[in-house]
Protein backbone atom coordinates (compact mmCIF):
# COMPACT_ATOMS: atom_id res chain seq x y z
CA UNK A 1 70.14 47.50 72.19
CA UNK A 2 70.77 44.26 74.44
CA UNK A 3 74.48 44.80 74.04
CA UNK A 4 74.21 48.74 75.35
CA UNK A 5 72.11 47.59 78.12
CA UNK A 6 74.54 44.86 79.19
CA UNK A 7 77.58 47.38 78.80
CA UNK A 8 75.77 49.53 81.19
CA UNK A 9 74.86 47.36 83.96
CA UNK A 10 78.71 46.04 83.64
CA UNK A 11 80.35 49.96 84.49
CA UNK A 12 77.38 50.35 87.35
CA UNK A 13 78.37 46.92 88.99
CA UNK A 14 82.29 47.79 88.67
CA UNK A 15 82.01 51.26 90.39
CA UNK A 16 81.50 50.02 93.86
CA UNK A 17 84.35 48.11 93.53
CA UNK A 18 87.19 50.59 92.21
CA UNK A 19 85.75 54.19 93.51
CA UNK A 20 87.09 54.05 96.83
CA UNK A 21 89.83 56.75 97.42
CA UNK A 22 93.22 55.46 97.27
CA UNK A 23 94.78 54.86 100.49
CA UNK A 24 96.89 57.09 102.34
CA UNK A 25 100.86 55.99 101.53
CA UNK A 26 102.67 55.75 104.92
CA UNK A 27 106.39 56.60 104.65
CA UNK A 28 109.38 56.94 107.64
CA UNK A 29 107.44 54.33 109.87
CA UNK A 30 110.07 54.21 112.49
CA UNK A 31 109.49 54.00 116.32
CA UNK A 32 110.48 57.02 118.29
CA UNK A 33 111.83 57.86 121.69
CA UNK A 34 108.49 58.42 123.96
CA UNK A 35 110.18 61.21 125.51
CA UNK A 36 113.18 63.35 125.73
CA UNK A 37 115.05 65.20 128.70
CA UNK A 38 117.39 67.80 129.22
CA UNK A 39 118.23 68.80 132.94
CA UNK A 40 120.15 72.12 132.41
CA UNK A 41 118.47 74.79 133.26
CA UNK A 42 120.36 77.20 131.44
CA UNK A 43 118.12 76.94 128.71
CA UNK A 44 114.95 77.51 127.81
CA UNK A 45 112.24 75.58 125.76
CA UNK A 46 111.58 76.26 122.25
CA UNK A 47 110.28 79.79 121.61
CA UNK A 48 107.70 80.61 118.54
CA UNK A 49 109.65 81.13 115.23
CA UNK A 50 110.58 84.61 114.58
CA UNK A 51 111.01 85.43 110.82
CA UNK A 52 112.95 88.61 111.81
CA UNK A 53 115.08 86.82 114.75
CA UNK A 54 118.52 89.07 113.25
CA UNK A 55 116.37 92.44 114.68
CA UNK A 56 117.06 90.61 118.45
CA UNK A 57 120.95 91.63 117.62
CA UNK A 58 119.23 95.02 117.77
CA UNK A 59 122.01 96.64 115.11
CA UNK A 60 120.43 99.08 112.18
CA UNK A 61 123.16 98.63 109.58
CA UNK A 62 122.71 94.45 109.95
CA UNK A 63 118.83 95.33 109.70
CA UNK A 64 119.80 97.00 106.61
CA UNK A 65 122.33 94.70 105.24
CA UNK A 66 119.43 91.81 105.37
CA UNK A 67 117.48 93.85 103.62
CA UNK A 68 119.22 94.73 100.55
CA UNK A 69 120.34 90.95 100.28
CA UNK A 70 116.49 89.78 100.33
CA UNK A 71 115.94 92.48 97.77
CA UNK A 72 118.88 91.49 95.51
CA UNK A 73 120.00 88.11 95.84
CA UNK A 74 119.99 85.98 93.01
CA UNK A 75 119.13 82.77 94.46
CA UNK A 76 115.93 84.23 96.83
CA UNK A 77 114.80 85.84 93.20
CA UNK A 78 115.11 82.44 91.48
CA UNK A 79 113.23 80.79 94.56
CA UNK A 80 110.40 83.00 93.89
CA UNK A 81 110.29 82.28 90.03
CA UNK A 82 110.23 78.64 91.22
CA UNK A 83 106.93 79.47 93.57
CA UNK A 84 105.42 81.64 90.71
CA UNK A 85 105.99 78.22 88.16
CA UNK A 86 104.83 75.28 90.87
CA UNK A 87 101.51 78.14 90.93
CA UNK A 88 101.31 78.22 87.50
CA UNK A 89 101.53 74.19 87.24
CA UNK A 90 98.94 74.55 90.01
CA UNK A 91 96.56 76.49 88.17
CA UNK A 92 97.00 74.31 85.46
CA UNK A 93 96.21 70.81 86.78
CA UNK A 94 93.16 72.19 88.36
CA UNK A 95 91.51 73.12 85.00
CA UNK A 96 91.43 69.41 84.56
CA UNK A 97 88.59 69.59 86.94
CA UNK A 98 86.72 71.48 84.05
CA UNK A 99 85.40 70.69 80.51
CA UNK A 100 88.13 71.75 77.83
CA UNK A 101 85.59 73.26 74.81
CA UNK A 102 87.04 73.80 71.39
CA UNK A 103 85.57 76.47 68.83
CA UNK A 104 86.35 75.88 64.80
CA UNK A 105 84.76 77.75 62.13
CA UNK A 106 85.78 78.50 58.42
CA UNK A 107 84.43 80.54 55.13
CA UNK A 108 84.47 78.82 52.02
CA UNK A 109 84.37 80.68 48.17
CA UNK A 110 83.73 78.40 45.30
CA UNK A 111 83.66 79.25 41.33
CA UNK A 112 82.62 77.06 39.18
CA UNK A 113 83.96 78.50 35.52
CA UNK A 114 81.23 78.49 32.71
CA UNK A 115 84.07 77.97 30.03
CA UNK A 116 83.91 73.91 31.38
CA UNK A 117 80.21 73.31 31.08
CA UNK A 118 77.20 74.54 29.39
CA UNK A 119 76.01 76.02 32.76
CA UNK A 120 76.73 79.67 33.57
CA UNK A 121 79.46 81.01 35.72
CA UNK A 122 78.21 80.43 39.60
CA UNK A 123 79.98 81.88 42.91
CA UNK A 124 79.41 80.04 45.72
CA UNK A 125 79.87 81.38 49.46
CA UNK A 126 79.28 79.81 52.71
CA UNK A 127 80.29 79.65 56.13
CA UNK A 128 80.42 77.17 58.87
CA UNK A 129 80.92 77.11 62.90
CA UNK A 130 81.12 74.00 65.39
CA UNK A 131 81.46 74.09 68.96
CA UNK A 132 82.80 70.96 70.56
CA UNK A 133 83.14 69.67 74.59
CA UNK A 134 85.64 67.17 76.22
CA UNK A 135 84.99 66.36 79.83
CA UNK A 136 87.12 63.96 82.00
CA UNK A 137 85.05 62.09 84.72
CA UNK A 138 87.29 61.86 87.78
CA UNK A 139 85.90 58.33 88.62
CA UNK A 140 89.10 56.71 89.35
CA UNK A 141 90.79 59.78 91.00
CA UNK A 142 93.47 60.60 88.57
CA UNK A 143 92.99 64.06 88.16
CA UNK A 144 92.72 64.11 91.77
CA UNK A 145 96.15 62.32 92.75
CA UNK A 146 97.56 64.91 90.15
CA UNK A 147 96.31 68.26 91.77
CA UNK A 148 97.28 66.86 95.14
CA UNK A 149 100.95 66.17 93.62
CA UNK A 150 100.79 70.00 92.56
CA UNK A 151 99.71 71.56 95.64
CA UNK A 152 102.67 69.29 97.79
CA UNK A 153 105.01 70.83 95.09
CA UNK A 154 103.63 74.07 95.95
CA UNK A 155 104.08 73.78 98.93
CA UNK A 156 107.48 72.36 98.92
CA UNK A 157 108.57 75.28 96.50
CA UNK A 158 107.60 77.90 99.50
CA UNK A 159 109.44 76.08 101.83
CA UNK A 160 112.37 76.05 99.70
CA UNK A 161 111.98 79.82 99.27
CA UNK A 162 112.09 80.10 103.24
CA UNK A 163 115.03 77.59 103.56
CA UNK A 164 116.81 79.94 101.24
CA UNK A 165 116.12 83.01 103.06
CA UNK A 166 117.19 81.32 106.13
CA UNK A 167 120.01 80.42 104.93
CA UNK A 168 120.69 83.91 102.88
CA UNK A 169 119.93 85.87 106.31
CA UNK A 170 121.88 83.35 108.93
CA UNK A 171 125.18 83.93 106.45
CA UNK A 172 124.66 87.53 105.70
CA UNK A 173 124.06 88.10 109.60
CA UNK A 174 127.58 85.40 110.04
CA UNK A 175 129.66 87.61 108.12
CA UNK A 176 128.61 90.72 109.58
CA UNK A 177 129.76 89.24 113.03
CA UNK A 178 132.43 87.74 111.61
CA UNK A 179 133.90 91.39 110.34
CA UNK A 180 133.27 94.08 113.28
CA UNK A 181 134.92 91.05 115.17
CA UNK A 182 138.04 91.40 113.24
CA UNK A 183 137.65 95.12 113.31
CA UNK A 184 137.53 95.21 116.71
CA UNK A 185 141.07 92.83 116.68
CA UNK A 186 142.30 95.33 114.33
CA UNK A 187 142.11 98.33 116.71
CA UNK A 188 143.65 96.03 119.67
CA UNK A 189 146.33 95.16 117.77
CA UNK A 190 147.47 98.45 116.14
CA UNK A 191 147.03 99.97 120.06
CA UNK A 192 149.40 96.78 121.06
CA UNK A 193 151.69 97.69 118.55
CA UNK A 194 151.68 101.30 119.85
CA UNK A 195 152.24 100.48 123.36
CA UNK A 196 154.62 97.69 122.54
CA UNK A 197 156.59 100.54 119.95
CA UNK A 198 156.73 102.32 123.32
CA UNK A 199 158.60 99.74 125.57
CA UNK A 200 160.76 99.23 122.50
CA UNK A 201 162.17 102.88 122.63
CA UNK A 202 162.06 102.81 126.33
CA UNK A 203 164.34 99.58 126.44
CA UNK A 204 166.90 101.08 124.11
CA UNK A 205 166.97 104.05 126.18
CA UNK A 206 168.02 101.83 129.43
CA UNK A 207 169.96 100.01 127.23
CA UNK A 208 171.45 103.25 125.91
CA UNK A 209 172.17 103.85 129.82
CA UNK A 210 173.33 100.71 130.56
CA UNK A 211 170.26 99.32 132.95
CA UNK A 212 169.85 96.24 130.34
CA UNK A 213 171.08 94.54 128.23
CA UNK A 214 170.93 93.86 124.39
CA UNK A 215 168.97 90.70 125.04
CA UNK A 216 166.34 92.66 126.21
CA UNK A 217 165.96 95.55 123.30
CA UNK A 218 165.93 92.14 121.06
CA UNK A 219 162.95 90.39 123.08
CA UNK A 220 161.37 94.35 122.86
CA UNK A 221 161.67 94.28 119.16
CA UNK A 222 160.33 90.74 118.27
CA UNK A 223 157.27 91.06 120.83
CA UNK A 224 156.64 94.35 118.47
CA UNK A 225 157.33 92.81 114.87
CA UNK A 226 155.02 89.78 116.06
CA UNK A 227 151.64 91.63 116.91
CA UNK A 228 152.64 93.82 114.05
CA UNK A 229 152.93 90.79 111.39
CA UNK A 230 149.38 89.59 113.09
CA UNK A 231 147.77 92.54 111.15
CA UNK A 232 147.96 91.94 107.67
CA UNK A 233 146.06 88.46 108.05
CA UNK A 234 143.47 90.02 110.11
CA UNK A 235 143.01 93.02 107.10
CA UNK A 236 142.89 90.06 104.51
CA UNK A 237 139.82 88.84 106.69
CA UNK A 238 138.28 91.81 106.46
CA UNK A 239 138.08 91.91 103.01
CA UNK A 240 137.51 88.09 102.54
CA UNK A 241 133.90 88.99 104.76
CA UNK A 242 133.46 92.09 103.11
CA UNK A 243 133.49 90.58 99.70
CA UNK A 244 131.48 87.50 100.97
CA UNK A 245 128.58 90.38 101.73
CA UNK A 246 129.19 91.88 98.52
CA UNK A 247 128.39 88.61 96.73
CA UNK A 248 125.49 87.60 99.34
CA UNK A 249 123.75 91.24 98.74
CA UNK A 250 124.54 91.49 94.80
CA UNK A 251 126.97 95.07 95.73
CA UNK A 252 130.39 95.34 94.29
CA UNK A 253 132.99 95.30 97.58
CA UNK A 254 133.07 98.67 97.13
CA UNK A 255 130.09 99.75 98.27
CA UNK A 256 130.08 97.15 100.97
CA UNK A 257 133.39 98.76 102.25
CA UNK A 258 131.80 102.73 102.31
CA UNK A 259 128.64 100.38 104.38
CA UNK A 260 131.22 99.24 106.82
CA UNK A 261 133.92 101.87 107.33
CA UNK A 262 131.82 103.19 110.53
CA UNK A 263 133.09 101.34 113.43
CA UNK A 264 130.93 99.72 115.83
CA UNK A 265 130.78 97.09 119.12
CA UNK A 266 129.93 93.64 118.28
CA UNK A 267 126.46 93.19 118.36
CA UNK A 268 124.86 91.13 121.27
CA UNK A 269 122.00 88.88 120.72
CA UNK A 270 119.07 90.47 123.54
CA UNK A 271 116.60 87.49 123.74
CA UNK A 272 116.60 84.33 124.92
CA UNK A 273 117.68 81.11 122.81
CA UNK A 274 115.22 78.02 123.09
CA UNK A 275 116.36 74.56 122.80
CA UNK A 276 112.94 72.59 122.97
CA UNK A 277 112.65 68.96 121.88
CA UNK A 278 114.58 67.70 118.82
CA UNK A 279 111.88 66.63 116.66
CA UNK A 280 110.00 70.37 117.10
CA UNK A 281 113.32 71.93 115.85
CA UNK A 282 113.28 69.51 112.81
CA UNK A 283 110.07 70.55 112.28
CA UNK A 284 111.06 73.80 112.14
CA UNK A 285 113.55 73.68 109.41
CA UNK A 286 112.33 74.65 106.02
CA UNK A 287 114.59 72.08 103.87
CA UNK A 288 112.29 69.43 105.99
CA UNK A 289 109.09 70.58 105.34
CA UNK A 290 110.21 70.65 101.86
CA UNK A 291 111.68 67.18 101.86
CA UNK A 292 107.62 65.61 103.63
CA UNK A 293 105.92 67.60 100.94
CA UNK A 294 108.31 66.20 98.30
CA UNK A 295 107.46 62.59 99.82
CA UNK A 296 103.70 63.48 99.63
CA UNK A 297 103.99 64.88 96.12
CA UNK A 298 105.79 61.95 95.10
CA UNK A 299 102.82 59.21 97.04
CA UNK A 300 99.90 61.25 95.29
CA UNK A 301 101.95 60.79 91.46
CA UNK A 302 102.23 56.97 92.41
CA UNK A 303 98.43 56.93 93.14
CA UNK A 304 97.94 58.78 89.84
CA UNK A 305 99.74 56.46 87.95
CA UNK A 306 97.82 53.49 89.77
CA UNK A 307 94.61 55.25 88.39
CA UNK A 308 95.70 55.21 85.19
CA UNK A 309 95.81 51.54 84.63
CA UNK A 310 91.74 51.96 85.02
CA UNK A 311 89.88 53.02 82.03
CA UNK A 312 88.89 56.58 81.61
CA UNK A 313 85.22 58.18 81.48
CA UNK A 314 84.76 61.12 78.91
CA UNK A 315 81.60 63.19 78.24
CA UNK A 316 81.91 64.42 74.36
CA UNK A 317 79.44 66.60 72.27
CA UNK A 318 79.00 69.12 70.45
CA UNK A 319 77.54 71.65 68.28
CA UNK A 320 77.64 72.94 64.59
């Protein structure tokens, strides 16, 4: 009895001394500029984030393109499994917060044979239940320092699921420039080539007549062959883009191609684009905010595993 007394006042006395939370882990400690300037005025400051900033361009089959690639692109649909697991793991480490109860029961059928013994044959039946608790005491702040670690890797999955779509949308949006551009260099070049073809049979005409001279039929032709040669590189861009979408929106190039066969101008971007100051527009980036809450995660497993050198507290019973 003195022993469980003693034992008690030792855990009461130790409390005070080991409850307090763990401290805040301080990370990048580096001294920044106070402030920053920028004196052209060409510019304006940061504006709020727009998650639909490709709708500025104000073009309906880009609108669309984005679309289907959000819908069907492999690596968004893996960045959502990832958020649906880091949930999960969530979900999980939370229930450590809660008692984990256990239920076992069986049904037993003895004989005992009469042939053995001079007692008679006997059949015995019974059945038994037992309901048992386990409860963790967060005293130390284990289980704690382990959800926090889950909800920064939450967290840092949904910011990898918006650096993706960032990323997915910005090159999607790239490569649909990139190809009405060299559309648009198409048709100037084949009307070059049709206006150049012209001065080429006007020059041998006057040449015909004698007005000039074979020189200058020559310098007609090769200013002609050279825009003309100029067009097969700019078709094997076209379908180096129009594959690139293919892959980006899971379509075969095919399909891309019947998308795209509708010319169109280059599309303009209508709104203004905000510079701000440097460490806003880091701020803004999603592979950032994943890479803090990563750092976070990573401080709250270290205080976890600090915790764990303490000894644990568990409240057992049960019933049956």
């Amino acid at each position: 009895m003195h022993i469980r007394t003693w034992c008690y006042a030792v855990l009461c006395l130790s409390l005070p001394i080991t409850l307090p939370a763990q401290k805040e882990h301080k990370y990048l400690d580096h001294a920044l500029p106070e402030a920053w300037q920028e004196n052209d005025s060409d510019f304006q400051q940061t504006l709020p984030v727009d998650d639909q900033w490709w709708k500025n361009f104000n073009d309906p089959t880009l609108d669309s393109l984005i679309e289907v690639a959000v819908k069907q692109n492999y690596s968004v649909l893996m960045a959502a499994d990832r958020i649906a697991m880091a949930k999960a793991n969530l979900r999980i480490q939370q229930g450590s917060y809660s008692p984990t109860l256990g239920l076992a029961a069986g049904w037993t059928r003895q004989q005992s044979s009469g042939h053995t013994s001079s007692l008679p044959q006997t059949t015995t039946q019974y059945g038994d239940a037992a309901l048992s608790m386990n409860w963790e005491i967060d005293v130390f702040g284990s289980i704690r320092n382990r959800v926090k670690a889950q909800k920064e890797n939450f967290a840092a999955s949904k910011e990898d699921y918006n650096a993706v779509m960032v990323s997915l949308c910005a090159q999607v949006a790239s490569a649909y420039i990139n190809l009405r551009e060299l559309q648009q260099e198409v048709e100037v070049v084949k009307k070059n080539c049709l206006s150049q073809q012209a001065v080429v049979k006007i020059t041998e005409k006057r040449y015909e007549t004698g007005l000039v001279s074979k020189l200058d039929v020559a310098q007609a032709l090769s200013v002609y062959y050279d825009t003309k040669a100029s067009l097969p590189m700019l078709e094997a861009g076209i379908i180096q883009y129009t594959n690139a979408l293919g892959v980006l929106m899971g379509l075969y190039p095919w399909d891309v191609r019947e998308i795209m066969e509708t010319r169109k101008p280059l599309p303009e971007y209508i709104e203004t684009i905000g510079i701000g100051i440097p460490a806003n527009l880091l701020l803004r980036r999603p592979d950032i905010r994943a890479a803090e809450r990563l750092v976070n995660a990573r401080a709250a497993s270290l205080g976890a595993s600090k915790s764990d050198w303490w000894p644990k507290v568990f409240v057992k019973g049960s019933v049956g």
